[in-house]
Protein backbone atom coordinates (compact mmCIF):
# COMPACT_ATOMS: atom_id res chain seq x y z
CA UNK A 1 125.68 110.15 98.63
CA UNK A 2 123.77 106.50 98.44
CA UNK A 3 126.43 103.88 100.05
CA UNK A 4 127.02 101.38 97.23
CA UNK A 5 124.89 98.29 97.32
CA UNK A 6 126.05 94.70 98.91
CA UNK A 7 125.29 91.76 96.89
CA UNK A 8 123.95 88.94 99.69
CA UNK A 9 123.83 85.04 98.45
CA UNK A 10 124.83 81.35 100.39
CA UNK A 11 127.90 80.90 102.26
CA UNK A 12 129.92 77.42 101.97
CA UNK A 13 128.54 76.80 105.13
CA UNK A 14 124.74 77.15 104.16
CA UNK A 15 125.72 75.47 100.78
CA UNK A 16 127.19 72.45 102.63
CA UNK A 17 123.90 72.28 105.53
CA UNK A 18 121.73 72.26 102.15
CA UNK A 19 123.67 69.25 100.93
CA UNK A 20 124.23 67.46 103.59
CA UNK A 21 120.10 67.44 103.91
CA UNK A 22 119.75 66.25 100.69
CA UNK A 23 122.06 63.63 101.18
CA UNK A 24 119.94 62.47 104.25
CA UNK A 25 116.91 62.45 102.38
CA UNK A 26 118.50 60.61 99.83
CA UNK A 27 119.75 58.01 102.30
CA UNK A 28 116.73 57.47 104.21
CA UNK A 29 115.02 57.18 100.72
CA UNK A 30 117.20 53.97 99.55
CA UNK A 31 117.12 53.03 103.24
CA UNK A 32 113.37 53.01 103.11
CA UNK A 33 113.51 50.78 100.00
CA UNK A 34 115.84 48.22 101.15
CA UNK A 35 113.50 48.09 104.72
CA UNK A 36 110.76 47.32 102.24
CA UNK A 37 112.11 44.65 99.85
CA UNK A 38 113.27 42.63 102.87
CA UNK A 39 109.88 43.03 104.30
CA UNK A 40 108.37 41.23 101.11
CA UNK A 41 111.07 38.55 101.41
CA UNK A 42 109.93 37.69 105.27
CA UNK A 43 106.45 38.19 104.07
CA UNK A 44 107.08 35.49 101.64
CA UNK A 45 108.39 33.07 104.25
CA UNK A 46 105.15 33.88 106.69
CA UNK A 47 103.21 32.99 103.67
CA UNK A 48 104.56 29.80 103.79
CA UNK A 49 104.61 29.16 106.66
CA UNK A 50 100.94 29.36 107.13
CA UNK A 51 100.36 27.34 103.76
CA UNK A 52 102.13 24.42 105.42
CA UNK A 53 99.85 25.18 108.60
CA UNK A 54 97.38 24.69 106.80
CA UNK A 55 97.90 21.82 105.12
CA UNK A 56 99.06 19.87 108.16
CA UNK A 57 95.59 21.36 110.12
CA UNK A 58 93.48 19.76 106.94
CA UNK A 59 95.50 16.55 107.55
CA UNK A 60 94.81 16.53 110.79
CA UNK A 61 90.85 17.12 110.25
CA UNK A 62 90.23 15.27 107.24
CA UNK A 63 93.06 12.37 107.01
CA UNK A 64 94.41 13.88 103.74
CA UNK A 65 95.87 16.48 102.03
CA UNK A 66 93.80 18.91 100.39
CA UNK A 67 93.32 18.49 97.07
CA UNK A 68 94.74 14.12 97.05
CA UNK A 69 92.52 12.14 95.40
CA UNK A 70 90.08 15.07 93.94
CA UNK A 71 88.51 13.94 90.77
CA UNK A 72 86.95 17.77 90.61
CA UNK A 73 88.11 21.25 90.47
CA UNK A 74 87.29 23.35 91.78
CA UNK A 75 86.55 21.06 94.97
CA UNK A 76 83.94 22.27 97.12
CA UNK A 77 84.83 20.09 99.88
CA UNK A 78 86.51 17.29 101.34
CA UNK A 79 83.67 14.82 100.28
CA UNK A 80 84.58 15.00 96.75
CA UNK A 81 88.03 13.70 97.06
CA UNK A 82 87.29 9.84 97.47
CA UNK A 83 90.32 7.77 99.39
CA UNK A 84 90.63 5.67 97.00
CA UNK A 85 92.46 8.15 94.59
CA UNK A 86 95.03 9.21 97.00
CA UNK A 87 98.57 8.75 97.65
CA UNK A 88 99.82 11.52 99.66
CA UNK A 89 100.95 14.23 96.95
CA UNK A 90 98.98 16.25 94.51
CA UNK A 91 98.97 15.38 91.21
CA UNK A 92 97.63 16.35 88.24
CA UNK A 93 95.88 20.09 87.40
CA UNK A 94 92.44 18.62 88.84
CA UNK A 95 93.88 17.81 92.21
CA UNK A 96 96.65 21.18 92.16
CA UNK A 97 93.91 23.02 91.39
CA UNK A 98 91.46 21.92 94.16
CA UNK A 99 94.27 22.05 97.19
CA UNK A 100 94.21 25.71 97.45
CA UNK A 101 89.91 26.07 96.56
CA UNK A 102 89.96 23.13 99.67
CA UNK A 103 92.16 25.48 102.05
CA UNK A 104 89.90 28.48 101.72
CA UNK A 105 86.67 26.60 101.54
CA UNK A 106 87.05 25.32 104.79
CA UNK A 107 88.16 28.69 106.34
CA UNK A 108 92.07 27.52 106.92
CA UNK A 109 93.03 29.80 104.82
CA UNK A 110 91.82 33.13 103.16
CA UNK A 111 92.27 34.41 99.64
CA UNK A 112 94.45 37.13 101.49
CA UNK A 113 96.77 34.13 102.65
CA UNK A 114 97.42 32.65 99.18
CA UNK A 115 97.98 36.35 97.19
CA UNK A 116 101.76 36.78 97.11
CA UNK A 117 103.63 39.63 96.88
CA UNK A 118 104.80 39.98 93.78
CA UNK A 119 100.61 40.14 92.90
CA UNK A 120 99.88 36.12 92.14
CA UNK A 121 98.42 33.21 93.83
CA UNK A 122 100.15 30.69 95.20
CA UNK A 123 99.40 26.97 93.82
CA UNK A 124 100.80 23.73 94.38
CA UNK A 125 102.76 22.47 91.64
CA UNK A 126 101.79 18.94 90.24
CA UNK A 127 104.21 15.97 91.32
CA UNK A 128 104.25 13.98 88.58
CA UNK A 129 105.59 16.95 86.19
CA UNK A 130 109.47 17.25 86.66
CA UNK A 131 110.39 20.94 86.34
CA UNK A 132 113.61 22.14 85.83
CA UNK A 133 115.94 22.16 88.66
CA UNK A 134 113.67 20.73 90.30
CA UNK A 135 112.90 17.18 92.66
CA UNK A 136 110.05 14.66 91.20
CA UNK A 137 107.61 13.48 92.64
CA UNK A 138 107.41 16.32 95.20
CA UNK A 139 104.99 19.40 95.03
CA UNK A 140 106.11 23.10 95.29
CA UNK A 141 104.64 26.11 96.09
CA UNK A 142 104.78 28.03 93.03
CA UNK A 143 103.25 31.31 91.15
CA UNK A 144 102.53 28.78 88.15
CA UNK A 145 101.57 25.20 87.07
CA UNK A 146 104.42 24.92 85.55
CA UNK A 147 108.43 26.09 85.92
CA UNK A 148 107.85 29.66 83.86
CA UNK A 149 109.38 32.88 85.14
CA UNK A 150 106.72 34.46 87.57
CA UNK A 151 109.44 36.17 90.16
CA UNK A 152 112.10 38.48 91.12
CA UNK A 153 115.38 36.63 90.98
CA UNK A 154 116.28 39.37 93.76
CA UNK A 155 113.39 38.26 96.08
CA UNK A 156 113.52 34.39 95.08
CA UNK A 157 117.14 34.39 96.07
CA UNK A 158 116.94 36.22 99.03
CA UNK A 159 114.23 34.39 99.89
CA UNK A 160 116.73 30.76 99.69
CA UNK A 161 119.16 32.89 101.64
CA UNK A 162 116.54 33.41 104.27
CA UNK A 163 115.11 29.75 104.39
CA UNK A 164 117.33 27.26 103.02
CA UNK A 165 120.73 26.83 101.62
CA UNK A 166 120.77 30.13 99.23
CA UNK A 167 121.25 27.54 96.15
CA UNK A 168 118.46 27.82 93.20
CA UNK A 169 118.36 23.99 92.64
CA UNK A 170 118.63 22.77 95.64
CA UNK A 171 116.80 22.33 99.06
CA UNK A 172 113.58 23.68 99.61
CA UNK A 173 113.93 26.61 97.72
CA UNK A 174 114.31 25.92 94.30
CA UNK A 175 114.41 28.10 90.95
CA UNK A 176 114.88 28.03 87.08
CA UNK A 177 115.23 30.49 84.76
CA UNK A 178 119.02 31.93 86.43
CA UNK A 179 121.10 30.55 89.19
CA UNK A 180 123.04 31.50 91.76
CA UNK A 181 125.26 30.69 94.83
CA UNK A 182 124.75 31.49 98.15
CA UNK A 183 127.75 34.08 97.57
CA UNK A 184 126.36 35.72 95.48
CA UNK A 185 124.95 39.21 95.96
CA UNK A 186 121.05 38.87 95.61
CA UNK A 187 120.22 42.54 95.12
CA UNK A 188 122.38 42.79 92.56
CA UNK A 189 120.69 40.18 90.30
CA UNK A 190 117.84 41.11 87.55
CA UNK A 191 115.30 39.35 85.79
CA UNK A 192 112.65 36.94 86.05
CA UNK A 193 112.84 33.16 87.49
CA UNK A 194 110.64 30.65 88.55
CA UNK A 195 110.00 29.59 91.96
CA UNK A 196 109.22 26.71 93.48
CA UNK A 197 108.95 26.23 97.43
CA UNK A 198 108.86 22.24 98.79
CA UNK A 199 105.44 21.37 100.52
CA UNK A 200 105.13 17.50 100.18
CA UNK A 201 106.44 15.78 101.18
């Protein structure tokens, strides 16, 4: 006589080591994430960081900003931006367009330095054009020429939070397209803003 079979299968107690795995994995997964977006953010602020470098090492080599008083773009070098067209900001598209060509040309800066992270080149806004929420007469660091939505309003406002008073139209960090307060929670926000970071003066 065959003794009868015994069905086998998971206990609660593999069931619950099998879930409590996956729940690891799951955590280090949105842990991973989070690690990374505040990565870009700090990358952001190291980007301009060294933009500002740079511009104060060009001051300090060539007695002007890069790109003040360029009557060409792009500039190949400091010669073509006569003295007598300068006044200490950047302004107009010839002149925003030559600071950055002026950076790299003189090996202050590389292309790598100027490519930010959400896959754009940084430019210098132009001073005489008054953007939304933000000061005249004073050129940004921005994705665009001009005040349209180029960003993450999660990264922009972290990035505020990070480096200035967490307010999108105010201090050095400024934005348009969405505000907020430093109170509020910056990874909770969506959409698309603007961004604007103060360089001159």
């Amino acid at each position: 006589m065959q003794p009868a079979s015994r069905q086998t299968g998971f206990t609660l107690v593999e069931l619950a080591i099998v879930l409590v795995i996956i729940g690891l994995i799951l955590g280090m997964a949105f842990k991973g994430k989070d690690l990374i977006d505040g990565a870009k953010v700090k990358n952001m602020q190291a980007q301009y960081n060294k933009i500002v470098a740079g511009f104060n090492i060009y001051y300090e080599k060539y007695g002007a900003y890069p790109g003040d008083g360029c009557a060409t773009a792009p500039a190949a070098s400091a010669t073509t931006c006569p003295a007598t067209g300068r006044n200490g900001l950047i302004n107009g598209a010839t002149e925003s367009a030559a600071a950055m060509t002026l950076l790299m040309n003189t090996n202050i800066l590389t292309s790598a330095d100027v490519r930010s992270v959400f896959g754009q080149d940084w430019v210098i806004s132009d001073a005489a054009t008054t953007q939304t929420g933000y000061a005249s007469n004073t050129n940004y660091l921005t994705l665009t020429s001009t005040a349209t939505a180029a960003a993450d309003v999660r990264f922009v406002c972290a990035l505020d939070r990070l480096m200035d008073d967490g307010v999108n139209s105010s201090g050095i960090v400024r934005s348009a397209g969405q505000n907020y307060t430093a109170t509020d929670d910056c990874w909770a926000l969506s959409g698309q803003v603007s961004i604007g970071i103060r360089v001159l003066p």
